[in-house]
Each structure stands twice: as C-alpha cells, then as structure tokens.
Protein backbone atom coordinates (compact mmCIF):
# COMPACT_ATOMS: atom_id res chain seq x y z
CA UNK A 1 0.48 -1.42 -16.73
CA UNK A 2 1.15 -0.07 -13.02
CA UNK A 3 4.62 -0.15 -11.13
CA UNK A 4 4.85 -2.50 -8.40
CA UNK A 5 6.65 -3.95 -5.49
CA UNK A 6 8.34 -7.51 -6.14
CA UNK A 7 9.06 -9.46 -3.48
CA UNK A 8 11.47 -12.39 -4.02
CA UNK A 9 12.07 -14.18 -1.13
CA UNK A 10 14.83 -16.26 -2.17
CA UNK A 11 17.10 -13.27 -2.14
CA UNK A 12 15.65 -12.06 1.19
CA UNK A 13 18.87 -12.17 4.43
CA UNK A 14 16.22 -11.30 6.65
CA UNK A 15 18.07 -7.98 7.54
CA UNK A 16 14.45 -5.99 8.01
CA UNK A 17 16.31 -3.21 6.37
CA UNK A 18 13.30 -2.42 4.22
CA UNK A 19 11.21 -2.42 7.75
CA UNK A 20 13.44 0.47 9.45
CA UNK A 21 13.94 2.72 5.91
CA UNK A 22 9.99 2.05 5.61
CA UNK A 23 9.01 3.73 9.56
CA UNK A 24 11.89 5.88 9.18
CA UNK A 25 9.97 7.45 6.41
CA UNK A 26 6.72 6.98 8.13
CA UNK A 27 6.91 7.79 11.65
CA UNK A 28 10.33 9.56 11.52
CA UNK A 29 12.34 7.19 13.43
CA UNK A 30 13.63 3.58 13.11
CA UNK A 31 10.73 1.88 14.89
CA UNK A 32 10.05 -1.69 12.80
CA UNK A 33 6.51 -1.54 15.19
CA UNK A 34 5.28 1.46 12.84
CA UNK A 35 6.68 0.06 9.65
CA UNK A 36 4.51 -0.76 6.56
CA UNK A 37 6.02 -3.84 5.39
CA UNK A 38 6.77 -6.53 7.83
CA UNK A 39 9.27 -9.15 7.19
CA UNK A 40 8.03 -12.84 8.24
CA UNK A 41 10.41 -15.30 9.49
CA UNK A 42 9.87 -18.81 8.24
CA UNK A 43 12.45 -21.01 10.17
CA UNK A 44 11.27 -24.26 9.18
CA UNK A 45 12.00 -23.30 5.38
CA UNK A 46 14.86 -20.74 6.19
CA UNK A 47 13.24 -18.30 4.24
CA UNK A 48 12.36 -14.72 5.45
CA UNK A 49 9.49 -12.51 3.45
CA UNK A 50 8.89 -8.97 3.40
CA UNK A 51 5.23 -8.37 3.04
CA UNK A 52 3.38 -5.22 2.58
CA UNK A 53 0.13 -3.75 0.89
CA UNK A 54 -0.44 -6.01 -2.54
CA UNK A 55 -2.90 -3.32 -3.92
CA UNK A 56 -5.31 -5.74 -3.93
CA UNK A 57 -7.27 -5.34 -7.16
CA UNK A 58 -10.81 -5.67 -4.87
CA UNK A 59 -9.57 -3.92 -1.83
CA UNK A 60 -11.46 -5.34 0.86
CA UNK A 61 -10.03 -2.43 3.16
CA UNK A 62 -11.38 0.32 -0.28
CA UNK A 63 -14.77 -1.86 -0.08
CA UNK A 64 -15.10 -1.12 3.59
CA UNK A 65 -14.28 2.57 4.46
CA UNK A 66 -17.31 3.93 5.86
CA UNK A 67 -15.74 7.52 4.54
CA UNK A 68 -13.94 6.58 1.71
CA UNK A 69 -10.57 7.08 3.06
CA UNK A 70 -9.22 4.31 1.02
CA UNK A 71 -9.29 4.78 -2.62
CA UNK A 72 -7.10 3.83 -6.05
CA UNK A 73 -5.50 6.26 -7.69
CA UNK A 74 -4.45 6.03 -11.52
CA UNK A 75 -0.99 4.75 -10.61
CA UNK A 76 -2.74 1.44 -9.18
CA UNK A 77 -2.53 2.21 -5.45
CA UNK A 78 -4.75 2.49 -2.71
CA UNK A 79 -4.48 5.58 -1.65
CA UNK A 80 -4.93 7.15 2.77
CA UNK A 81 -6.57 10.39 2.86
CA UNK A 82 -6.09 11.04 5.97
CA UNK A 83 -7.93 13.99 6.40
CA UNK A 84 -10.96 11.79 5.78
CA UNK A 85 -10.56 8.83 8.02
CA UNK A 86 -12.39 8.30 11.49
CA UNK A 87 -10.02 5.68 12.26
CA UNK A 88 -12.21 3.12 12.92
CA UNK A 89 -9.91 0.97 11.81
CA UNK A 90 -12.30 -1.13 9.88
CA UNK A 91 -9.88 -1.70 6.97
CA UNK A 92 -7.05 -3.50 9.33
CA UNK A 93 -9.51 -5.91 10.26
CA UNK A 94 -10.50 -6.08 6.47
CA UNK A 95 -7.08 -6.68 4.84
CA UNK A 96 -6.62 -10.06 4.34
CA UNK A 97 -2.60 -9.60 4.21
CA UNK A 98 -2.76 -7.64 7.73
CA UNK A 99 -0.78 -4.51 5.81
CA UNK A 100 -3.37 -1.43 7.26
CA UNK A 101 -1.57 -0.86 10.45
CA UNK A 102 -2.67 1.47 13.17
CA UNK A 103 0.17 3.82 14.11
CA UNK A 104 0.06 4.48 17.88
CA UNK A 105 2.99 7.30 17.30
CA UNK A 106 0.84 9.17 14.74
CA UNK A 107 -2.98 8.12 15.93
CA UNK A 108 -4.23 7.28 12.43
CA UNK A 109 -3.93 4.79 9.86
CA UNK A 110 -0.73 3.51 7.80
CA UNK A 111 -0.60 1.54 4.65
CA UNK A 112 2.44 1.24 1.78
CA UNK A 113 1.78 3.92 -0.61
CA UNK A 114 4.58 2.84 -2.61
CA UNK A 115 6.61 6.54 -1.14
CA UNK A 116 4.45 8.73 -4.12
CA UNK A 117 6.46 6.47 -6.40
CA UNK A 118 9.88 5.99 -5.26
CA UNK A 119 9.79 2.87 -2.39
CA UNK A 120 12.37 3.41 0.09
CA UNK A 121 12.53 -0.65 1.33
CA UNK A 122 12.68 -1.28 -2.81
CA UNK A 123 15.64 1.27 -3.21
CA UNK A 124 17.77 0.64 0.53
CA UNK A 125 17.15 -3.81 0.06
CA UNK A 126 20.98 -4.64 -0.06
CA UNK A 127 20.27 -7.92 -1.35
CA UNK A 128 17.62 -7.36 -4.12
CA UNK A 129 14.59 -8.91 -2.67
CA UNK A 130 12.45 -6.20 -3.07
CA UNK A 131 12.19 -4.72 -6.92
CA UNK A 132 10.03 -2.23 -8.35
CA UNK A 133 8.87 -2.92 -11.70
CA UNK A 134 6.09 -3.35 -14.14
CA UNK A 135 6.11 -7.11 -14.05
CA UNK A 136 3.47 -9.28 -16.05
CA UNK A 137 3.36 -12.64 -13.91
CA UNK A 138 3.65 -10.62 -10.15
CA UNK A 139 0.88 -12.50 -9.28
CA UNK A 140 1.68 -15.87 -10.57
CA UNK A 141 4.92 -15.18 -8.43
CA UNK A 142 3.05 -14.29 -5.44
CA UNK A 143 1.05 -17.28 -5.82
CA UNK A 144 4.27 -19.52 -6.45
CA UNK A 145 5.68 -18.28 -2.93
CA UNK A 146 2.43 -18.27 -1.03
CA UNK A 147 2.29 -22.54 -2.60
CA UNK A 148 5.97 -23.00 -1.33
CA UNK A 149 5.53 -21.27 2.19
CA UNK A 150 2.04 -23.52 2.38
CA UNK A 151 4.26 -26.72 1.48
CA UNK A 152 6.77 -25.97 4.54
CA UNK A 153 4.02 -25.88 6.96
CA UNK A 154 1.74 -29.21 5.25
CA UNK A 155 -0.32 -26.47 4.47
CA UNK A 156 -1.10 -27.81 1.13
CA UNK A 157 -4.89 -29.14 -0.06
C-alpha cells in the first residue's frame, strides 16, 4: 500500500498555507500562481479544499505524454522527468483535476510529487487538513467530498 495525501476539508481554515510552502518549494518563492495544490473556495457551503495531483491510478496526463515524461514510480506517483518533456503541455489539458500546471517562472511543467516523500503543505497545514498516510478508504473519502461539494451546488443526479 502507497503513502498518500488526505485531504479533509472539514478541517480546512482556508489559510492557503499548504499553497505558499508548496511554490516556495517549487519555484523558490511564495507565489500561490506556481503552486501545486490549489485551495478552492466554496462559499455557498463555507468549505475551502486543497486539491492537488490524486495519482490517478489511469493517468490520463501518463496515457498522453507523447515522450513519456509522465510515469509511476514504485512509491505510487506520477513521476516529471523533466529532462524529457517538450512541454507541450498535453497532460494539463488531460488531467481531469486541472493539477499539471505550466510554470511561467521555470518554463516547464509542475505536478505534486509528493516532495520525494516528505509533503511540505501535509507537514506546514496548521489545522490538519492535509495528512499523509496509507489510508484504505482515500477514495471512498474523496468520493464522499466530491458528493457533498456536488449537493451545495444542486449538482447532484
């Protein structure tokens, strides 16, 4: 079973700590623009959620890569080799969560590789609303706050 990042919204302040730790660490400076998670504001349901790659077990940005830039590694996550991408940026319009960014400080691509292991937004969230764990039901939990946001918004079928 693989490590991962655990969002729980209901303990999310909406600080976007995990936002400027996460480009601080990227791009070198606290710029939320160049950050690999994103934290959406939901007003209607006061709830704010920090979203970033889900390591998506058929990576439709992996499935895409015309050079294989994208790949999983044993640890579970989709790894950037940068040294291989033509950033055609094929993959951002590919990822269904909108987590492959284009980094207009570095000119290439940027994704949450989990910090080789040690996740910076996980460690610095002052309220606990990012975890990383081995959890079992992660993605009946994503699922349970993906059916509450959709429920806010009369999203629901």
């Amino acid at each position: 079973m693989y490590k991962q990042l655990v969002v729980k919204p209901e303990k999310c302040t909406g600080c976007r700590t995990c936002e400027l730790v996460c480009s601080f660490g990227k791009v070198g400076a606290f710029a939320p623009a160049q950050s690999a998670v994103t934290v959406f504001l939901y007003d209607d349901a006061a709830l704010s959620v920090p979203v970033m790659c889900q390591q998506c077990d058929e990576a439709p940005c992996v499935k895409i890569c015309p050079v294989g830039a994208l790949e999983r590694g044993n640890d579970g996550v989709v790894a950037y080799n940068e040294g291989k991408c033509i950033v055609c940026r094929l993959c951002a319009d590919a990822c269904p969560m909108g987590n492959m960014l284009y980094s207009s400080v570095n000119r290439k691509m940027s994704k949450c590789d989990y910090c080789d292991g040690e996740p910076k937004c996980a460690e610095f969230c002052p309220s606990g609303a990012l975890l990383f764990t081995e959890e079992d039901a992660g993605v009946d939990r994503k699922r349970a706050v993906a059916e509450n946001i959709k429920a806010v918004y009369g999203l629901e079928e």
